[in-house]
N, C-alpha and C. Protein backbone atom coordinates (compact mmCIF):
# COMPACT_ATOMS: atom_id res chain seq x y z
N UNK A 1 0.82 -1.20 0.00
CA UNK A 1 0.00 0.00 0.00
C UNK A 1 0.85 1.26 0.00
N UNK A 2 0.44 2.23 -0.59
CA UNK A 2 0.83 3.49 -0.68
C UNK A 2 1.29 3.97 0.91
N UNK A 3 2.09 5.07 0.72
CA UNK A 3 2.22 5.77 2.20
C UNK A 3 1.15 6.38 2.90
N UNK A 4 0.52 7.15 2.72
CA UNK A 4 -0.84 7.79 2.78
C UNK A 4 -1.51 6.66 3.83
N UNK A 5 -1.83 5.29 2.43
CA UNK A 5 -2.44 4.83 2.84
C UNK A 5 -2.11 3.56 4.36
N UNK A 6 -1.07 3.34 4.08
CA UNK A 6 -0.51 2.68 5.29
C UNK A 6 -0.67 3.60 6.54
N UNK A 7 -0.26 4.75 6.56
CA UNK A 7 -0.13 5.30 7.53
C UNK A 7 -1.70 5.61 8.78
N UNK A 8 -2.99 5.46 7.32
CA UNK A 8 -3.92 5.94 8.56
C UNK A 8 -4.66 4.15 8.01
N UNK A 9 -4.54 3.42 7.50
CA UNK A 9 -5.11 1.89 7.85
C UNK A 9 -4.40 1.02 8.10
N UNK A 10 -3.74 0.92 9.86
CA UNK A 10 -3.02 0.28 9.59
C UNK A 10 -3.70 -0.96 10.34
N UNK A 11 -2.82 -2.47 10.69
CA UNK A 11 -3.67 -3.45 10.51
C UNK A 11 -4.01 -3.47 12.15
N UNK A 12 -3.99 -2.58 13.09
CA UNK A 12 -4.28 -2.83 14.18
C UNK A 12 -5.99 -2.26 14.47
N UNK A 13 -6.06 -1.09 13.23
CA UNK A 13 -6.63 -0.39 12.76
C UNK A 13 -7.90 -1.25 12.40
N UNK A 14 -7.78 -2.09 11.32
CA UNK A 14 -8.63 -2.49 11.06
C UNK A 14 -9.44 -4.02 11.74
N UNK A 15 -7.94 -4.34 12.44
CA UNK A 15 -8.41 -5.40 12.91
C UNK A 15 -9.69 -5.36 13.83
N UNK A 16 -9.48 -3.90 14.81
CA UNK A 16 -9.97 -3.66 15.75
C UNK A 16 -11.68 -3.46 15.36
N UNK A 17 -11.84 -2.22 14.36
CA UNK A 17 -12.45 -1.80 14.03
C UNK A 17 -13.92 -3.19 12.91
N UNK A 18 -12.84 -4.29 12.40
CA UNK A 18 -13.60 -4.72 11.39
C UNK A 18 -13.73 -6.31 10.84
N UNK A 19 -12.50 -6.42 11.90
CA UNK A 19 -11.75 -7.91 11.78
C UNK A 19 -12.72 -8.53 12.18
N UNK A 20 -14.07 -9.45 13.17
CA UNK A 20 -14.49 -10.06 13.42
C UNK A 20 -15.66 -9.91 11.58
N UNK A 21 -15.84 -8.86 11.60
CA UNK A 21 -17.06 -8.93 10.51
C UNK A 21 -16.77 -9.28 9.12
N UNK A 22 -15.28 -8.84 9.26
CA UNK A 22 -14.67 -9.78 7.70
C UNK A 22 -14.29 -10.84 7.64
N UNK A 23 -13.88 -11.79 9.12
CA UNK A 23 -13.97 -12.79 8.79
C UNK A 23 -15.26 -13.49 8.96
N UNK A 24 -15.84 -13.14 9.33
CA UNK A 24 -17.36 -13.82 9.51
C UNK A 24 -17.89 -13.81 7.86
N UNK A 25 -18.17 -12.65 6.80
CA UNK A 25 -18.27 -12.50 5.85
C UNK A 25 -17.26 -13.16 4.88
N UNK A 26 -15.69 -13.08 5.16
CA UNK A 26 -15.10 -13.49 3.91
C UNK A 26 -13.99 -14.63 4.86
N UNK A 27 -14.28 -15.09 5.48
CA UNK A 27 -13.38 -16.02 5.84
C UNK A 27 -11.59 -15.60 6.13
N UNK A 28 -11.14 -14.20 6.18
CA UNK A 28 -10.01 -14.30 5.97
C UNK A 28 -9.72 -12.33 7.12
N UNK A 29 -8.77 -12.19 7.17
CA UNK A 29 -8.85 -11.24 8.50
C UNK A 29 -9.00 -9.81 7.35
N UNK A 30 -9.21 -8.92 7.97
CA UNK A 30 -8.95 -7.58 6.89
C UNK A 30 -8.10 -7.05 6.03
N UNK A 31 -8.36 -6.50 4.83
CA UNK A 31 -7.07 -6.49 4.07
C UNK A 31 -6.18 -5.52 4.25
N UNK A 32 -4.60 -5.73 3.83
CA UNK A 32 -3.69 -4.70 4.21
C UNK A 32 -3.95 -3.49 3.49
N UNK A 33 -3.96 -2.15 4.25
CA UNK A 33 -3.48 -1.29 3.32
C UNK A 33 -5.01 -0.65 3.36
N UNK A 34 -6.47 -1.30 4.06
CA UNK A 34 -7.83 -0.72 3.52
C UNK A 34 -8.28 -0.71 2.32
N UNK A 35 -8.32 -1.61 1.51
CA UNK A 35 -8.63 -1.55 0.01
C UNK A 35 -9.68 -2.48 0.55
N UNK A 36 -10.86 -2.33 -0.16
CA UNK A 36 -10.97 -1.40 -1.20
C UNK A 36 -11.41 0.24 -1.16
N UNK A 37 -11.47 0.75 0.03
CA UNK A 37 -12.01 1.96 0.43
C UNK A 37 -10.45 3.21 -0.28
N UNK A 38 -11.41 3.98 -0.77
CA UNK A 38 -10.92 5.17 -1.26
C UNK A 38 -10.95 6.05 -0.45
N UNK A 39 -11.40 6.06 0.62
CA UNK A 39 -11.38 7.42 1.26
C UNK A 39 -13.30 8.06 1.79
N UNK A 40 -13.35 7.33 1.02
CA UNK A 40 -15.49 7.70 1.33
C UNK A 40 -15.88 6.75 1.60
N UNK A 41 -15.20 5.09 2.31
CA UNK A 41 -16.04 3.85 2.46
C UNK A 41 -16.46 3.54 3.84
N UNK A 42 -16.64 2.30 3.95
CA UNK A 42 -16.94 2.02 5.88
C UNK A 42 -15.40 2.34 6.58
N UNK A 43 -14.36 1.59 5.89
CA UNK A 43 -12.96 1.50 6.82
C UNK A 43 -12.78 3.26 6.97
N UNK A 44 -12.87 4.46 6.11
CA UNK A 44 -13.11 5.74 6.64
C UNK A 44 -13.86 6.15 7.70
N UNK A 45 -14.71 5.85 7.42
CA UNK A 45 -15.97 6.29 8.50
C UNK A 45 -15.29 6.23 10.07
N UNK A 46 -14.76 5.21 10.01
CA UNK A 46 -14.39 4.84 11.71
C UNK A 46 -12.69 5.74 11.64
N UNK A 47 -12.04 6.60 10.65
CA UNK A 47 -10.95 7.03 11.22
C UNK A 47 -10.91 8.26 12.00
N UNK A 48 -10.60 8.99 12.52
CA UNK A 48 -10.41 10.04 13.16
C UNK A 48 -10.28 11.25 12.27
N UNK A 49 -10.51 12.10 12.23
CA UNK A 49 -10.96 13.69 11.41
C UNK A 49 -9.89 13.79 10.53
N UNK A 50 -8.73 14.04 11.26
CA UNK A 50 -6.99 14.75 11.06
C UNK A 50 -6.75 13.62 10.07
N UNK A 51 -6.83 12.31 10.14
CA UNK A 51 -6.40 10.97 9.45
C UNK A 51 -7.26 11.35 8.41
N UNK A 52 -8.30 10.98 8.15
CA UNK A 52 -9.61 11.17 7.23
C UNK A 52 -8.78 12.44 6.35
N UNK A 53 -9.00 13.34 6.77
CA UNK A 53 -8.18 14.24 5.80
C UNK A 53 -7.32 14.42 5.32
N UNK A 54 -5.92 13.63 5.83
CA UNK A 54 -4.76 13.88 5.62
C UNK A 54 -5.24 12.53 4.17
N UNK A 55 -5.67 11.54 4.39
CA UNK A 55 -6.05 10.21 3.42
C UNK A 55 -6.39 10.71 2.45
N UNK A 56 -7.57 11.63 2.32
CA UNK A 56 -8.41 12.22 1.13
C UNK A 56 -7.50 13.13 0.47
N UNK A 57 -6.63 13.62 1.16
CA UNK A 57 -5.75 15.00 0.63
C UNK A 57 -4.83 14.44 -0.50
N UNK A 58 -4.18 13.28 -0.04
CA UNK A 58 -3.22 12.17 -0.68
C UNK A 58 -4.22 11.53 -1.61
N UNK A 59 -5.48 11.66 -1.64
CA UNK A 59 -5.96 10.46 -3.02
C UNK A 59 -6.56 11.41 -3.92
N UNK A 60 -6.85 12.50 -3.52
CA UNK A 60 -6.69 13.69 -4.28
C UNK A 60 -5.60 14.49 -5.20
N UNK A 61 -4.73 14.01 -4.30
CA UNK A 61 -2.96 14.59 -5.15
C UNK A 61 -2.84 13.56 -6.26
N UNK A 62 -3.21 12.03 -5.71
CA UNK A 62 -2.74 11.17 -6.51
C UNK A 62 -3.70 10.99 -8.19
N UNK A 63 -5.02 11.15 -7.70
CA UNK A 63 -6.22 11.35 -8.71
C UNK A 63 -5.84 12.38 -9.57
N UNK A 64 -5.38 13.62 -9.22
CA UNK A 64 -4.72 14.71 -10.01
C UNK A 64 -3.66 14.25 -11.17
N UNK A 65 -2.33 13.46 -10.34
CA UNK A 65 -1.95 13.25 -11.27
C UNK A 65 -2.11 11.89 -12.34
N UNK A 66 -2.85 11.37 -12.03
CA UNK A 66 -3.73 10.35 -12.66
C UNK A 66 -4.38 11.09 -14.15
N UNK A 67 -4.76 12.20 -13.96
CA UNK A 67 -5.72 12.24 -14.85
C UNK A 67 -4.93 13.41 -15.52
N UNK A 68 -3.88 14.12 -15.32
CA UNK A 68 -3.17 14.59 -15.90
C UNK A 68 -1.95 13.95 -16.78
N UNK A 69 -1.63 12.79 -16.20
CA UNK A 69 -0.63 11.83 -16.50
C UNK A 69 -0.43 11.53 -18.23
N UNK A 70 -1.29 11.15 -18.77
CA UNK A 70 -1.55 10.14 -20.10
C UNK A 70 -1.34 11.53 -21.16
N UNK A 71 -1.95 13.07 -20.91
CA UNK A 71 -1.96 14.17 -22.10
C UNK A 71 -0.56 14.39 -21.93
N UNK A 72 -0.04 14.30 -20.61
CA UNK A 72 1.20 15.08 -20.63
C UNK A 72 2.21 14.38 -21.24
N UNK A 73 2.04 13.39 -20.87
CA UNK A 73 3.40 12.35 -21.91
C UNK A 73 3.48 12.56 -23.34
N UNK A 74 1.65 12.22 -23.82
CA UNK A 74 1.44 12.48 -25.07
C UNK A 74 2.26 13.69 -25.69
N UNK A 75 1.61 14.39 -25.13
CA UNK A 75 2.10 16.03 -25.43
C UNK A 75 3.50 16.24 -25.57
N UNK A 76 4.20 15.68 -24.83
CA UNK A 76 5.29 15.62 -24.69
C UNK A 76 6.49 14.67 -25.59
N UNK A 77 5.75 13.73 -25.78
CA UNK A 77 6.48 13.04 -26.92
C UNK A 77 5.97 13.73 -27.86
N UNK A 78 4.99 14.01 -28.44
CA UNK A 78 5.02 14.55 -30.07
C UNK A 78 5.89 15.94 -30.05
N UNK A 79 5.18 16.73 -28.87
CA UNK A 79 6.53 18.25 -29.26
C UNK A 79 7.92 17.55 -28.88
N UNK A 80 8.57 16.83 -28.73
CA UNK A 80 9.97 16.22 -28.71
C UNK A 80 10.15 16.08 -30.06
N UNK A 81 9.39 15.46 -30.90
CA UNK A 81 10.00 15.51 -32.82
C UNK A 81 10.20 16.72 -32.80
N UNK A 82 10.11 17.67 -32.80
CA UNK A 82 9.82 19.16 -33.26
C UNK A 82 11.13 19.56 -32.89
N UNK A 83 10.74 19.52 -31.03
CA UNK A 83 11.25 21.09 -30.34
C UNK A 83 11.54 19.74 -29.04
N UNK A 84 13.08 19.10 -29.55
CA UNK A 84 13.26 18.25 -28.07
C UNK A 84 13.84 18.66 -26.52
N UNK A 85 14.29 19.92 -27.16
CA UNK A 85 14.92 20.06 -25.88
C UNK A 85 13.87 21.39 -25.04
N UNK A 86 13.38 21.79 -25.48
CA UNK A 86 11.99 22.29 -25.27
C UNK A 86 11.13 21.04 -24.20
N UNK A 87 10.53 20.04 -25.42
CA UNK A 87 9.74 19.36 -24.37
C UNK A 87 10.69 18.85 -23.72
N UNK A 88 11.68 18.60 -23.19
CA UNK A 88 12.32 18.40 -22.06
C UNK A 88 12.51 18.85 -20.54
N UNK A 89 12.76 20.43 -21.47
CA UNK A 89 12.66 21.56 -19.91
C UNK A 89 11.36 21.30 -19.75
N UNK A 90 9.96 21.33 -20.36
CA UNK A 90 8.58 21.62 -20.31
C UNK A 90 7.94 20.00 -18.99
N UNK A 91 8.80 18.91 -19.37
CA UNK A 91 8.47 17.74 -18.88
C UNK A 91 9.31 17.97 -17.66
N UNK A 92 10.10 18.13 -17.77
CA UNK A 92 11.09 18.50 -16.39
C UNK A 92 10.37 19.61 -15.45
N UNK A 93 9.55 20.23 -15.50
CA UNK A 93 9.18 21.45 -15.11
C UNK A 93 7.50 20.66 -14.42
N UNK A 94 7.35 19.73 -15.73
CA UNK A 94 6.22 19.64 -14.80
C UNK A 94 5.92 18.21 -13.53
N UNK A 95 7.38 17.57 -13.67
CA UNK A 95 8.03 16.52 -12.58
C UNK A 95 8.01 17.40 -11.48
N UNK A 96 8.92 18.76 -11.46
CA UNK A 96 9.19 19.18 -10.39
C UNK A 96 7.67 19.88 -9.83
N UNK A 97 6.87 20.79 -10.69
CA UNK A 97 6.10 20.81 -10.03
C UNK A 97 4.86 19.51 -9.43
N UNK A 98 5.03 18.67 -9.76
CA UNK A 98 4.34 17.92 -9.22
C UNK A 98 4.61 17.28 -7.68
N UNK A 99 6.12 17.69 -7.94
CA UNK A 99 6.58 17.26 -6.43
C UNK A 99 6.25 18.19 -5.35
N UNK A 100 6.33 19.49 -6.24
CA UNK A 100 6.23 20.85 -4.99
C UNK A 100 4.68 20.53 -4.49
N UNK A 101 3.20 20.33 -5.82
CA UNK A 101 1.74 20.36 -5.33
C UNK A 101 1.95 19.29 -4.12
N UNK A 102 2.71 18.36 -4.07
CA UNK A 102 2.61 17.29 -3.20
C UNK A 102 2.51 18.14 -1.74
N UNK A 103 3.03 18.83 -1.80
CA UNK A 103 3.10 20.39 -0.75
C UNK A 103 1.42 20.07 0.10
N UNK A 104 0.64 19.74 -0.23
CA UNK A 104 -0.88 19.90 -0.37
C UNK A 104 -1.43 18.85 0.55
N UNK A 105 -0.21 18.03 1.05
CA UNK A 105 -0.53 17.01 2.27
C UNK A 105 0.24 17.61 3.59
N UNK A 106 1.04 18.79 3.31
CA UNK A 106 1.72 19.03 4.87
C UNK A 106 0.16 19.98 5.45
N UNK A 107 0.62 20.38 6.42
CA UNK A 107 -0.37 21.03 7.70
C UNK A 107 -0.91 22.19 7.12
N UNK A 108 -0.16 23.24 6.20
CA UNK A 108 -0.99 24.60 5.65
C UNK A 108 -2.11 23.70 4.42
N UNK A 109 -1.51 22.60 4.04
CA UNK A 109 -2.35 22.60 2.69
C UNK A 109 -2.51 23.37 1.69
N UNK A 110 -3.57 23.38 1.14
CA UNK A 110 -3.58 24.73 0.13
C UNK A 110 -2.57 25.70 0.02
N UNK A 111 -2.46 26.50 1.34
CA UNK A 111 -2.48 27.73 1.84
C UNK A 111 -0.67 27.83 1.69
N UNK A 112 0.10 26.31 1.43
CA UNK A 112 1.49 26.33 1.34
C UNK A 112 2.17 26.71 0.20
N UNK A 113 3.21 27.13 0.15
CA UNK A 113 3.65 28.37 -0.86
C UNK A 113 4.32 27.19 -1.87
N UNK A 114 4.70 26.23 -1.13
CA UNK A 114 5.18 25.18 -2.51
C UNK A 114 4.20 24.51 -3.50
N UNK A 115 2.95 24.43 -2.65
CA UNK A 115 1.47 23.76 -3.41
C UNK A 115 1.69 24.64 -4.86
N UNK A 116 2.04 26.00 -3.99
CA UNK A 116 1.27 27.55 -5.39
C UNK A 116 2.44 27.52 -6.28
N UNK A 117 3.79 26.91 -6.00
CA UNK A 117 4.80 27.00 -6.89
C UNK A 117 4.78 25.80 -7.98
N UNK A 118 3.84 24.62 -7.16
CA UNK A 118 4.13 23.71 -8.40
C UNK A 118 2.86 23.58 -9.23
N UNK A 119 1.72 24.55 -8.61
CA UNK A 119 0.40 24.78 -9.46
C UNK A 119 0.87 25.60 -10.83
N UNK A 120 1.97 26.47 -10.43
CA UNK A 120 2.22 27.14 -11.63
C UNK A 120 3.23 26.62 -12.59
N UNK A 121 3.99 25.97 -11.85
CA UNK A 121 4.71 25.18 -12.65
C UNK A 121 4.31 23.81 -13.58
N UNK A 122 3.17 23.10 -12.82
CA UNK A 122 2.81 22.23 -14.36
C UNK A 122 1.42 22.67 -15.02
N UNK A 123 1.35 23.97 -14.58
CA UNK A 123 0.04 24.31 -15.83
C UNK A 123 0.05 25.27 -16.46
């Protein structure tokens, strides 16, 4: 499992919370990591506020670059015939900002000045 996600399901976590009803239902103890819950399922419901958010914040960052992922490559390999060292800095630019939005799981969130440096940097 992801970091995010290890960190707020972990198996003491669920055991406590869920372990008698999954094995009663599936024969086998709870799964590592909280899958299949995204963040809106039962294994959420029972985490604590600060956890709950910090989880959603991280499947939000990750959904982001999910769905940004597939144009940008594209994009990026065809302007490379052209203009390669161009899409290079352009792909490089938008690695780093993706690392800075990651900014968007510490304690300011939003409100952190690296979130706003790598918002501008991959868009």
């Amino acid at each position: 499992p992801g970091r995010a996600r290890s960190k707020v399901f972990k198996k003491n976590f669920l055991e406590v919370h869920f372990g008698d009803e999954h094995r009663r239902e599936f024969g086998v103890p709870p799964p590592r990591g909280g899958y299949p819950d995204m963040g809106t399922g039962r294994y959420s419901d029972k985490l604590p506020y600060a956890e709950w958010v910090y989880f959603n914040k991280a499947q939000r960052v990750h959904y982001n670059l999910i769905e940004q992922a597939a144009s940008i490559m594209v994009f990026t390999l065809i302007g490379g015939l052209q203009y390669p060292i161009a899409a290079t800095v352009l792909g490089a630019l938008f690695i780093i900002g993706r690392i800075f939005f990651c900014a968007y799981l510490l304690p300011k969130g939003s409100e952190d000045i690296l979130r706003s440096i790598g918002c501008l940097l991959y868009t």
